[in-house]
Structure formats: structure tokens, C-alpha cells
PDB file of N, CA and C in Angstrom:
ATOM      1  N   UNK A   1       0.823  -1.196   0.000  1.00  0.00           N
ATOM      2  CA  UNK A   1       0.000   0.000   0.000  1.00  0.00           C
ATOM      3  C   UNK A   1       0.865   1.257   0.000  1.00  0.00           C
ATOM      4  N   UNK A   2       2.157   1.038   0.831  1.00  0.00           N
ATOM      5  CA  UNK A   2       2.785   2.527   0.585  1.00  0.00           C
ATOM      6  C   UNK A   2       3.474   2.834  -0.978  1.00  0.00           C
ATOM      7  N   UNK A   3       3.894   2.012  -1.606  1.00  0.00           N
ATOM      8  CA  UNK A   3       4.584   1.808  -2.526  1.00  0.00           C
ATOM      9  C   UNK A   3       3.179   2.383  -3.161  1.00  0.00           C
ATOM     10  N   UNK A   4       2.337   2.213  -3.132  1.00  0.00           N
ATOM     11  CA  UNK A   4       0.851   2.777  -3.852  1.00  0.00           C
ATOM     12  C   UNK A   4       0.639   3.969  -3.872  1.00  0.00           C
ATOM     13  N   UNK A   5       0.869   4.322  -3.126  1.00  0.00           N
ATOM     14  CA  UNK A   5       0.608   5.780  -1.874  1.00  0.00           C
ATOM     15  C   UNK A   5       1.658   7.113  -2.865  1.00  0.00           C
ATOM     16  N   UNK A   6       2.708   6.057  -2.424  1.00  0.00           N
ATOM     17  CA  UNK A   6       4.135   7.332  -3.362  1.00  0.00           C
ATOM     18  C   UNK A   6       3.902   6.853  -4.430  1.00  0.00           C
ATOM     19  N   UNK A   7       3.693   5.740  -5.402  1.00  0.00           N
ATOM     20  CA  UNK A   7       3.962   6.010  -7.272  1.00  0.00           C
ATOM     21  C   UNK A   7       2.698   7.261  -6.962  1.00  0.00           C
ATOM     22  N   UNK A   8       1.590   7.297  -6.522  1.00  0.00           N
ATOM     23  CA  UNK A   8       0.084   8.043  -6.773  1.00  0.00           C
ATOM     24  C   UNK A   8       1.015  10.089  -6.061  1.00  0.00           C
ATOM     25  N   UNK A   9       1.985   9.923  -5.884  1.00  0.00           N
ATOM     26  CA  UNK A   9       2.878  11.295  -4.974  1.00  0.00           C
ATOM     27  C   UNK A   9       2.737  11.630  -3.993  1.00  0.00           C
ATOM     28  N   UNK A  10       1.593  10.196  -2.973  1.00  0.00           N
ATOM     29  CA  UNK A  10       1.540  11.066  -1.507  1.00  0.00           C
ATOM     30  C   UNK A  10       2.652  10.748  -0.825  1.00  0.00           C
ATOM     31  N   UNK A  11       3.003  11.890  -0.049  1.00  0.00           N
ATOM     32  CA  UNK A  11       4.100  11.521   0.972  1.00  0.00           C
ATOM     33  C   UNK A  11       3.567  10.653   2.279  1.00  0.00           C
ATOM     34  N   UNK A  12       4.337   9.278   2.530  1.00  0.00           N
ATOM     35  CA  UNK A  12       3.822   8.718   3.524  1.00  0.00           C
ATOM     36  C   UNK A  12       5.005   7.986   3.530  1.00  0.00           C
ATOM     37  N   UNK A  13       5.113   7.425   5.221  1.00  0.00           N
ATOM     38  CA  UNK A  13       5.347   6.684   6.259  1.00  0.00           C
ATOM     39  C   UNK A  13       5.508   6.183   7.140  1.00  0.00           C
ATOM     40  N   UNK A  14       5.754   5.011   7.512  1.00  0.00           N
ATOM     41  CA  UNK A  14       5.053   4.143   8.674  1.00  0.00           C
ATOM     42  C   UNK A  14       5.321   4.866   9.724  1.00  0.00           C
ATOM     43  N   UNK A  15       4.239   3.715  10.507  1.00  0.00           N
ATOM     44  CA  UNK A  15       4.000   4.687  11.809  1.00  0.00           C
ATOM     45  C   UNK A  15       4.996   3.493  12.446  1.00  0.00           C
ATOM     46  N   UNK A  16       5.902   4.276  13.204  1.00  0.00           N
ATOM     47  CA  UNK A  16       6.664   3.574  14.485  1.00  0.00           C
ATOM     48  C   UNK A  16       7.019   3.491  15.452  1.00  0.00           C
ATOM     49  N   UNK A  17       6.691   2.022  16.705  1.00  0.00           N
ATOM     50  CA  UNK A  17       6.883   1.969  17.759  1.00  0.00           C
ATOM     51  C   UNK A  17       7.935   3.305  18.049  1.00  0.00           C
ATOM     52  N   UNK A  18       7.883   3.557  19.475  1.00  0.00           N
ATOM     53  CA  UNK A  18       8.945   4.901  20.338  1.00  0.00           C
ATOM     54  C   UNK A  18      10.347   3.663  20.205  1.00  0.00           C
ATOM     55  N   UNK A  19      10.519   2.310  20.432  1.00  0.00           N
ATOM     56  CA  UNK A  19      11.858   2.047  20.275  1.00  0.00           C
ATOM     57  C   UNK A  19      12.116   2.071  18.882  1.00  0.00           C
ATOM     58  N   UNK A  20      11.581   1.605  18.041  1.00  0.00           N
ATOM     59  CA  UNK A  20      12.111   1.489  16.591  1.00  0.00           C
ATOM     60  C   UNK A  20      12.494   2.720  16.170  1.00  0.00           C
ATOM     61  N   UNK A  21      11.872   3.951  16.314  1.00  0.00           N
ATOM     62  CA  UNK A  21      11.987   5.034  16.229  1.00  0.00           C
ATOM     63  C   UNK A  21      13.165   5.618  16.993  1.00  0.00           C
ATOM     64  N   UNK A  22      13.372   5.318  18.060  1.00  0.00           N
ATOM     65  CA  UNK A  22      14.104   5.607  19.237  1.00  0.00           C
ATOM     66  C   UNK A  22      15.662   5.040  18.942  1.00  0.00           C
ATOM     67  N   UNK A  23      15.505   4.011  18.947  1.00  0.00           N
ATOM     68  CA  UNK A  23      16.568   2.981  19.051  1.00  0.00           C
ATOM     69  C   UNK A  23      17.330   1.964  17.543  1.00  0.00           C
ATOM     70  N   UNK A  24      16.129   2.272  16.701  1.00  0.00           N
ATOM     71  CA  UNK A  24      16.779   1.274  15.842  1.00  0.00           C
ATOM     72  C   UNK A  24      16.349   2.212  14.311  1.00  0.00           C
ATOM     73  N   UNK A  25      15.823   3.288  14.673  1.00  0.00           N
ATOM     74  CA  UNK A  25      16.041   3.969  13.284  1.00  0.00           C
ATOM     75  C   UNK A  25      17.088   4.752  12.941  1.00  0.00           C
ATOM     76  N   UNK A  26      18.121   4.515  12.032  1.00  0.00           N
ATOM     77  CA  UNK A  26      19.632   5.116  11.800  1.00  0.00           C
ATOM     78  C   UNK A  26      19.612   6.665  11.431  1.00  0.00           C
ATOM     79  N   UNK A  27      18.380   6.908  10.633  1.00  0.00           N
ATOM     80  CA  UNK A  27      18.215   8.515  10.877  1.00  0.00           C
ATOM     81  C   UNK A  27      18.177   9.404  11.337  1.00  0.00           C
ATOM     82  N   UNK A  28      17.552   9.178  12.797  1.00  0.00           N
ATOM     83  CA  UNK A  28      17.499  10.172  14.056  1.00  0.00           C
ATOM     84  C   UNK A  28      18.788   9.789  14.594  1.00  0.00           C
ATOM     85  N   UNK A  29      19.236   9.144  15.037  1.00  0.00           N
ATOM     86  CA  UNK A  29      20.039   8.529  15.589  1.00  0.00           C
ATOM     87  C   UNK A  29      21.414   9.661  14.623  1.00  0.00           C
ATOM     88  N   UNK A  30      21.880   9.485  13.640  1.00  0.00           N
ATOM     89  CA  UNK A  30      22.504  10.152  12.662  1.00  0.00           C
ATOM     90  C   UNK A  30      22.332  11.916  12.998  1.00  0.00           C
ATOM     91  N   UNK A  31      20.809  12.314  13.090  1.00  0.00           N
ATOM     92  CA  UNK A  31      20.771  13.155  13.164  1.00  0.00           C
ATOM     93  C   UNK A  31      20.942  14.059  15.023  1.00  0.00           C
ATOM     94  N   UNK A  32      21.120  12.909  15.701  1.00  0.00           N
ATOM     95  CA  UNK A  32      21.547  13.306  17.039  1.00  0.00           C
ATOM     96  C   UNK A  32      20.325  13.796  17.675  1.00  0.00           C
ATOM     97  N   UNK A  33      18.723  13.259  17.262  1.00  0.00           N
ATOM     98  CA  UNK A  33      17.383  13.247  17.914  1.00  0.00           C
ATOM     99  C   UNK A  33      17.554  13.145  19.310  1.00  0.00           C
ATOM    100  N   UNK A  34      18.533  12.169  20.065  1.00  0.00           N
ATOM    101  CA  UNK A  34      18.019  11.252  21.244  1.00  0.00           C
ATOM    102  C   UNK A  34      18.956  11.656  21.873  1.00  0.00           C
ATOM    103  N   UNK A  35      19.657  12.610  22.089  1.00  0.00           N
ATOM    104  CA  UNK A  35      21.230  13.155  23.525  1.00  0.00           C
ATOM    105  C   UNK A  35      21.099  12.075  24.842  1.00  0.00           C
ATOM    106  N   UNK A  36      21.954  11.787  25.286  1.00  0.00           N
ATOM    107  CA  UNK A  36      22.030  11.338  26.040  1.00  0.00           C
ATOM    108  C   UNK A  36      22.631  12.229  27.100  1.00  0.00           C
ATOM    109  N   UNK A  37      22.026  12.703  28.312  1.00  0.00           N
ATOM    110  CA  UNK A  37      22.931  13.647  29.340  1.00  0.00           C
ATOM    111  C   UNK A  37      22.690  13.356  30.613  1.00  0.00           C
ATOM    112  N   UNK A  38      23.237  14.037  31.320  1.00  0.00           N
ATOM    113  CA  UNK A  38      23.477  13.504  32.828  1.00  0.00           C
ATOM    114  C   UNK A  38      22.482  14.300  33.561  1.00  0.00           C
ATOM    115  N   UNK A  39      22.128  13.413  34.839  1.00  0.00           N
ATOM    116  CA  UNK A  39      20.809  14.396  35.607  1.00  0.00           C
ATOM    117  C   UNK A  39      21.261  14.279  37.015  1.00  0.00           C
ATOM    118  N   UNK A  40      20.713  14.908  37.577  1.00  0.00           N
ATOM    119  CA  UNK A  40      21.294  15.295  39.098  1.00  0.00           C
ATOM    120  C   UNK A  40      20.988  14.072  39.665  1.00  0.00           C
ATOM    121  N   UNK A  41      19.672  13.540  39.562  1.00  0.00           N
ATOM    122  CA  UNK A  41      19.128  12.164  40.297  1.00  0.00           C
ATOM    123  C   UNK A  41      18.881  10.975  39.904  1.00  0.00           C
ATOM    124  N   UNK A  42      18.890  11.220  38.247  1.00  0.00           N
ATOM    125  CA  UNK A  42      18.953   9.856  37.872  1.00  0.00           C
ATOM    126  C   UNK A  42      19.559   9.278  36.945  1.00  0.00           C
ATOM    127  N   UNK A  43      20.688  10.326  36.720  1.00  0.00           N
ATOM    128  CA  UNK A  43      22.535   9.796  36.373  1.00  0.00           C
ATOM    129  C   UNK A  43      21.807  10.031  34.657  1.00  0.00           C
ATOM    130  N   UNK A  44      22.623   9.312  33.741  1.00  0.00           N
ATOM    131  CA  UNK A  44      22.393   9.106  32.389  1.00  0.00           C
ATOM    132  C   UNK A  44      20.932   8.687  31.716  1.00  0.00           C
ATOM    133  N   UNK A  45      20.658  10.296  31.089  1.00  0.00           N
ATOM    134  CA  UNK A  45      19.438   9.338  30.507  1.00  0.00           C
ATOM    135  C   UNK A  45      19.594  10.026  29.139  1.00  0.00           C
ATOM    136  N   UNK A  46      18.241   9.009  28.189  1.00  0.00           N
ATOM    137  CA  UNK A  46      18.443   9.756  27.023  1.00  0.00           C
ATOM    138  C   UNK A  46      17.028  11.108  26.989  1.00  0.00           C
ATOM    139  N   UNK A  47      17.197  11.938  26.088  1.00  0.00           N
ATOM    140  CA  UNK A  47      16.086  13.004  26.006  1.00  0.00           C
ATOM    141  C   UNK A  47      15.417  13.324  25.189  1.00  0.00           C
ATOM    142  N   UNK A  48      14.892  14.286  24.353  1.00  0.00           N
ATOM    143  CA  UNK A  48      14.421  14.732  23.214  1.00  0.00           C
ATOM    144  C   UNK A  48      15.235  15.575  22.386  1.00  0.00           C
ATOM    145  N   UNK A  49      15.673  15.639  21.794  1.00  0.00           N
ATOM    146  CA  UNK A  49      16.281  16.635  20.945  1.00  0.00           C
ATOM    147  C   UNK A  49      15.249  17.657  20.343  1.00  0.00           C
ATOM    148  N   UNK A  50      15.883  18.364  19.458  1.00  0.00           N
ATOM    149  CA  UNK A  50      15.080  19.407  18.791  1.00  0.00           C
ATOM    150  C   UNK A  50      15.163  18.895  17.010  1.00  0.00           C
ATOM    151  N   UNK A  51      14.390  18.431  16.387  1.00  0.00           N
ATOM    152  CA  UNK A  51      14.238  17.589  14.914  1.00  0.00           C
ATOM    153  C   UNK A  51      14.391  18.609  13.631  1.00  0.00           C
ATOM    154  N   UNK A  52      15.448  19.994  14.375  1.00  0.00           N
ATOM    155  CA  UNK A  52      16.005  20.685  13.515  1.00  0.00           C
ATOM    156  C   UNK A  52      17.059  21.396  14.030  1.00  0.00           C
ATOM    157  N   UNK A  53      17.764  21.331  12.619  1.00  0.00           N
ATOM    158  CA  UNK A  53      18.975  22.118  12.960  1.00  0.00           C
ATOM    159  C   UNK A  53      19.802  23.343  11.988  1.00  0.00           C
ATOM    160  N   UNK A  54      19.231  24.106  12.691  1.00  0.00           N
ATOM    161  CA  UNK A  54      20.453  25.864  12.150  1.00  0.00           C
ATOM    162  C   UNK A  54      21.353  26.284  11.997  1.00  0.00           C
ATOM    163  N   UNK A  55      21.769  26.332  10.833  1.00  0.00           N
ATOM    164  CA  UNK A  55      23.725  26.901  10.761  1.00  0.00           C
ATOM    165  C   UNK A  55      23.971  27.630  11.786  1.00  0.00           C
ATOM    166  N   UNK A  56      23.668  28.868  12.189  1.00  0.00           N
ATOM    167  CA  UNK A  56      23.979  29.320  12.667  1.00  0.00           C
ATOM    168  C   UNK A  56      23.493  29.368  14.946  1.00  0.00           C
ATOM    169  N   UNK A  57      22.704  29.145  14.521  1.00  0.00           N
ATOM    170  CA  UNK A  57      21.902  28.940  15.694  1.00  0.00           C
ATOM    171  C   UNK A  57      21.726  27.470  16.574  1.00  0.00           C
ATOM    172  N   UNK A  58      22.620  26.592  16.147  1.00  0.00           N
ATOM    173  CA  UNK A  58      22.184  24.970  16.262  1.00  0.00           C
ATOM    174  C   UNK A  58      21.952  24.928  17.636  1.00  0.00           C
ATOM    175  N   UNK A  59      21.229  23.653  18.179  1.00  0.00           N
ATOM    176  CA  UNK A  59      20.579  23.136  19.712  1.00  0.00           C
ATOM    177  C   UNK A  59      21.867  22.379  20.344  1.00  0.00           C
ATOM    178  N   UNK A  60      21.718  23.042  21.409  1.00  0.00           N
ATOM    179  CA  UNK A  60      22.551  21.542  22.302  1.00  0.00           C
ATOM    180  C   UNK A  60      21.884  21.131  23.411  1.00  0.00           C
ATOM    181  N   UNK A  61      21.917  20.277  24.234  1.00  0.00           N
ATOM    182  CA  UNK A  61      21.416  19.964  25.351  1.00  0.00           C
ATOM    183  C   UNK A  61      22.091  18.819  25.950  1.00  0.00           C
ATOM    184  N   UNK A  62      23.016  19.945  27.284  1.00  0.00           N
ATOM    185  CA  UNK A  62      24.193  19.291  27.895  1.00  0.00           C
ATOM    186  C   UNK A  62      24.090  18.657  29.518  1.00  0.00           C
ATOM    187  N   UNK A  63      22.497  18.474  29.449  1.00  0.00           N
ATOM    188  CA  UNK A  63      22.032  18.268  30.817  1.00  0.00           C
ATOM    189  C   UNK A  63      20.971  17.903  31.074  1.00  0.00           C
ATOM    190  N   UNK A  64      20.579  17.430  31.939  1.00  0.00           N
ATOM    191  CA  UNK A  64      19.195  17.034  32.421  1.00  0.00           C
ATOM    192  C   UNK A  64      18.416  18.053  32.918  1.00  0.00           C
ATOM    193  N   UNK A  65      17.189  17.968  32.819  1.00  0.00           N
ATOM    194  CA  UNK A  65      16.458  19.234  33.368  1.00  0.00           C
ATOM    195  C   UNK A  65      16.526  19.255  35.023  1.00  0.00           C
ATOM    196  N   UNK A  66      16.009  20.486  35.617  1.00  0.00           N
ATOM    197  CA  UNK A  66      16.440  20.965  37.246  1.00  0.00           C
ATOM    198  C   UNK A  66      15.418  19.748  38.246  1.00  0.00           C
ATOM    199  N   UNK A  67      16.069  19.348  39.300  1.00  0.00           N
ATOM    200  CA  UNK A  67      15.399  18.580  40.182  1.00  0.00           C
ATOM    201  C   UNK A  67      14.637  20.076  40.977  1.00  0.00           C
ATOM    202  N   UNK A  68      13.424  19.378  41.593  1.00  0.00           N
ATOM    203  CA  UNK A  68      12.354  20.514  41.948  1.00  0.00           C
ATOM    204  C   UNK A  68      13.478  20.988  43.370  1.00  0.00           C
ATOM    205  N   UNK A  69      13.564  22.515  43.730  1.00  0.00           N
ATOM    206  CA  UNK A  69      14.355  23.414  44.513  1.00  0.00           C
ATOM    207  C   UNK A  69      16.236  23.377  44.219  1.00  0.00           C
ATOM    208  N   UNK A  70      16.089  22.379  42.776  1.00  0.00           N
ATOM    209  CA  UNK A  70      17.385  22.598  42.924  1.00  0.00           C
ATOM    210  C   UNK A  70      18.268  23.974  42.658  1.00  0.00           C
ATOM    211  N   UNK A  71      17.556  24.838  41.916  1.00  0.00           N
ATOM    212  CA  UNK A  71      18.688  25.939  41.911  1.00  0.00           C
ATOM    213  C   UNK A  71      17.576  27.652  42.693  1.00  0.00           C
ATOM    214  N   UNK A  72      17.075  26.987  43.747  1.00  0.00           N
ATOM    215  CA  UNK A  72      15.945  27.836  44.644  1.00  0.00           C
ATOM    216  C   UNK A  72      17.118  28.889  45.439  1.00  0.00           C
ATOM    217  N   UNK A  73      18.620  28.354  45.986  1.00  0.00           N
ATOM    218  CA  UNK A  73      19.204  29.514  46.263  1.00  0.00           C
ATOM    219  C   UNK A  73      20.069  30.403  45.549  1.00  0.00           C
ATOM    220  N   UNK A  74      20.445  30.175  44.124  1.00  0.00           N
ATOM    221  CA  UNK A  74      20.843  30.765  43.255  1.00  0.00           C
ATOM    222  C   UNK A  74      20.534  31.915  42.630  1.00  0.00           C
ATOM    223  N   UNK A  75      18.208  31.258  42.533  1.00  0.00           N
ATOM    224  CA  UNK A  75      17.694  32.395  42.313  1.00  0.00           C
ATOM    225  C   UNK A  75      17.326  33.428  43.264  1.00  0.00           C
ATOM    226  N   UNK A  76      17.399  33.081  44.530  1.00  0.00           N
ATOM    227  CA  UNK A  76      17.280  34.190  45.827  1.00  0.00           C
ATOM    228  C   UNK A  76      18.673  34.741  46.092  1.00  0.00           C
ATOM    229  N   UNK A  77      19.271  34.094  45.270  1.00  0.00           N
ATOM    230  CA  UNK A  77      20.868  35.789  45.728  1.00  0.00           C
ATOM    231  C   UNK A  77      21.094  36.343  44.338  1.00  0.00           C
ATOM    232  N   UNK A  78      20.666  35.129  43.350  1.00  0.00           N
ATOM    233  CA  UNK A  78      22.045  35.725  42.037  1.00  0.00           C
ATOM    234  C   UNK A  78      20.620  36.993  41.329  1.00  0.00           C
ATOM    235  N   UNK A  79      19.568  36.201  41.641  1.00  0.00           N
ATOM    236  CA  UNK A  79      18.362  36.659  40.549  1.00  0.00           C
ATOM    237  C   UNK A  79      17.328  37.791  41.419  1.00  0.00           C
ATOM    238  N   UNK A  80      17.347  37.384  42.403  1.00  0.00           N
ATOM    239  CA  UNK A  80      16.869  38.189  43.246  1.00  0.00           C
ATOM    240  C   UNK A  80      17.068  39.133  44.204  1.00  0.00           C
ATOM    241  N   UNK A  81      18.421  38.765  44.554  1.00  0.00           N
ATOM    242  CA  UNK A  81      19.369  39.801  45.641  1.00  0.00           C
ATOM    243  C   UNK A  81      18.889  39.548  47.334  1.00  0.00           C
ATOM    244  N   UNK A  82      18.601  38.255  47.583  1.00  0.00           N
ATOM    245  CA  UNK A  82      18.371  38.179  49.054  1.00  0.00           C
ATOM    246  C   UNK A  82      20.048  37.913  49.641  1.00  0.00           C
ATOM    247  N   UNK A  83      20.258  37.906  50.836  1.00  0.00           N
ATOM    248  CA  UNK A  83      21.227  38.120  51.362  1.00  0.00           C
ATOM    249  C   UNK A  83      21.407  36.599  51.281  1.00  0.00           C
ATOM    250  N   UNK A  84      22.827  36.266  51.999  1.00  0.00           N
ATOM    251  CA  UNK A  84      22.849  34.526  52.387  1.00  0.00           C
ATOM    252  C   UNK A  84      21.576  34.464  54.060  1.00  0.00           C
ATOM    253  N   UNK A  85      21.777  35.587  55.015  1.00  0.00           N
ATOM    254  CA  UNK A  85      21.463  35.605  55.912  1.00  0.00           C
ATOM    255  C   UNK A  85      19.808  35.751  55.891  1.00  0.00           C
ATOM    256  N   UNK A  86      19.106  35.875  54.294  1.00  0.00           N
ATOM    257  CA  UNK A  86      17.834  36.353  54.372  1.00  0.00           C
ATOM    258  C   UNK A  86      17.240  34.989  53.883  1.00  0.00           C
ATOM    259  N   UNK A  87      17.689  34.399  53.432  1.00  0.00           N
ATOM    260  CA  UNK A  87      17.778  33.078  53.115  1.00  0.00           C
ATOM    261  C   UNK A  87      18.120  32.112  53.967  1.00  0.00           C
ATOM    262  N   UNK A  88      18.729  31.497  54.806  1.00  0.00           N
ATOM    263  CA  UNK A  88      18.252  30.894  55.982  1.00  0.00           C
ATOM    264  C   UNK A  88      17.302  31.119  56.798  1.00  0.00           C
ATOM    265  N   UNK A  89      17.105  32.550  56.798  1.00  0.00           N
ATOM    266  CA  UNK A  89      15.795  33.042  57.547  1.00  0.00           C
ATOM    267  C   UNK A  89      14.392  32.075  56.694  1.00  0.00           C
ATOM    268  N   UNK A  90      14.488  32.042  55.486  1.00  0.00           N
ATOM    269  CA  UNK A  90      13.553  31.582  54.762  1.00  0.00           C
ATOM    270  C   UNK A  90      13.221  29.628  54.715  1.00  0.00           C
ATOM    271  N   UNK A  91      14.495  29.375  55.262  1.00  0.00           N
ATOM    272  CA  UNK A  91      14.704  27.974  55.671  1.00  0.00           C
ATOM    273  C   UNK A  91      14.419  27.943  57.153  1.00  0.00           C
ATOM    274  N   UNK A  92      14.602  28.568  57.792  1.00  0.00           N
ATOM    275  CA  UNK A  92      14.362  28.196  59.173  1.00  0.00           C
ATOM    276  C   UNK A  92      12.864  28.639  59.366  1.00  0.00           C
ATOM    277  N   UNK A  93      12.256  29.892  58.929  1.00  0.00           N
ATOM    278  CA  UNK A  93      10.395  29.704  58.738  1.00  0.00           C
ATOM    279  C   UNK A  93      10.140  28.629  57.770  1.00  0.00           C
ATOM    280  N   UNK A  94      10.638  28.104  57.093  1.00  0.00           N
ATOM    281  CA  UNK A  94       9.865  26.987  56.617  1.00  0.00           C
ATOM    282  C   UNK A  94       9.378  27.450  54.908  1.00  0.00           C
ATOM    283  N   UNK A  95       9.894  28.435  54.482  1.00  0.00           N
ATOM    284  CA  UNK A  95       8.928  28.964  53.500  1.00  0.00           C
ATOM    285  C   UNK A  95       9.326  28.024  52.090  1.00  0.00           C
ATOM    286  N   UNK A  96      11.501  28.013  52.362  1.00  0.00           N
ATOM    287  CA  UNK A  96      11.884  27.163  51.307  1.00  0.00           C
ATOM    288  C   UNK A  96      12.271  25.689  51.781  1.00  0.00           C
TER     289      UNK A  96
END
């Protein structure tokens, strides 16, 4: 039927399992779809990529996304300007 599909000029093809797709299709794979990066909690995994790529602008993704409060005092001094001392205050009420 696909061979039907394209002599007739539609563009088509199969639909495939997430491993075949994932794991055993040489295209994505080629095209660097699936990164593999490191995560704070659950070490090596693989991810999503972005299924395009820009001369000038290209994607990387060198990490796992943030575990929940992991960068909570970074943004209260670097992003926000609380003190170190206004920030334990905020740990010892309980707030963070």
C-alpha cells in the first residue's frame, strides 16, 4: 500500500513503535534526535532533541532538566538579591 501511496505522490510513512523510532532507526540517531545527558538524580538518561537544525543557531542539550528546589538559592541571591542571611531566615520559617 505505501509503494501505492508514493507512485500516486503522496508523501507517507510508517507509523513507528517509540523504540524502533528511538533505538533502531539510523536517521534520528545520525541526526543526534536522542542526547544522552546527565541528571542530578537519575545519572544518564536519554532526552528529546530538537528535529532541527540551524547553521547558525544549532541546539545543544548538555544536561538534564532541574530537580524541583534545585537551583531555589541561586535564584534568591544571584536573581533576586536576598542576602545569604535572608535566606536561611527563609529555611528556618519553613517557606523554602
Amino acid at each position: 500500500m505505501e509503494s501505492v501511496l508514493r507512485d500516486a505522490g503522496v508523501p507517507v510513512a510508517a507509523v513507528m513503535k517509540p523504540e524502533e523510532r528511538i533505538d533502531l532507526d539510523a536517521s534520528t540517531g545520525a541526526f543526534g534526535l536522542w542526547p544522552t545527558v546527565g541528571h542530578a538524580e537519575m545519572g544518564e538518561v536519554r532526552v528529546d532533541g530538537q528535529p532541527v537544525h540551524f547553521s547558525a543557531t544549532d541546539w545543544h542539550i548538555d544536561r538534564g532538566g532541574p530537580c524541583l528546589g534545585e537551583h531555589t538559592e541561586q535564584v534568591l541571591t544571584n536573581l533576586l538579591g536576598y542576602t545569604a542571611d535572608e535566606v536561611a531566615s527563609l529555611h528556618e520559617e519553613g517557606v523554602v
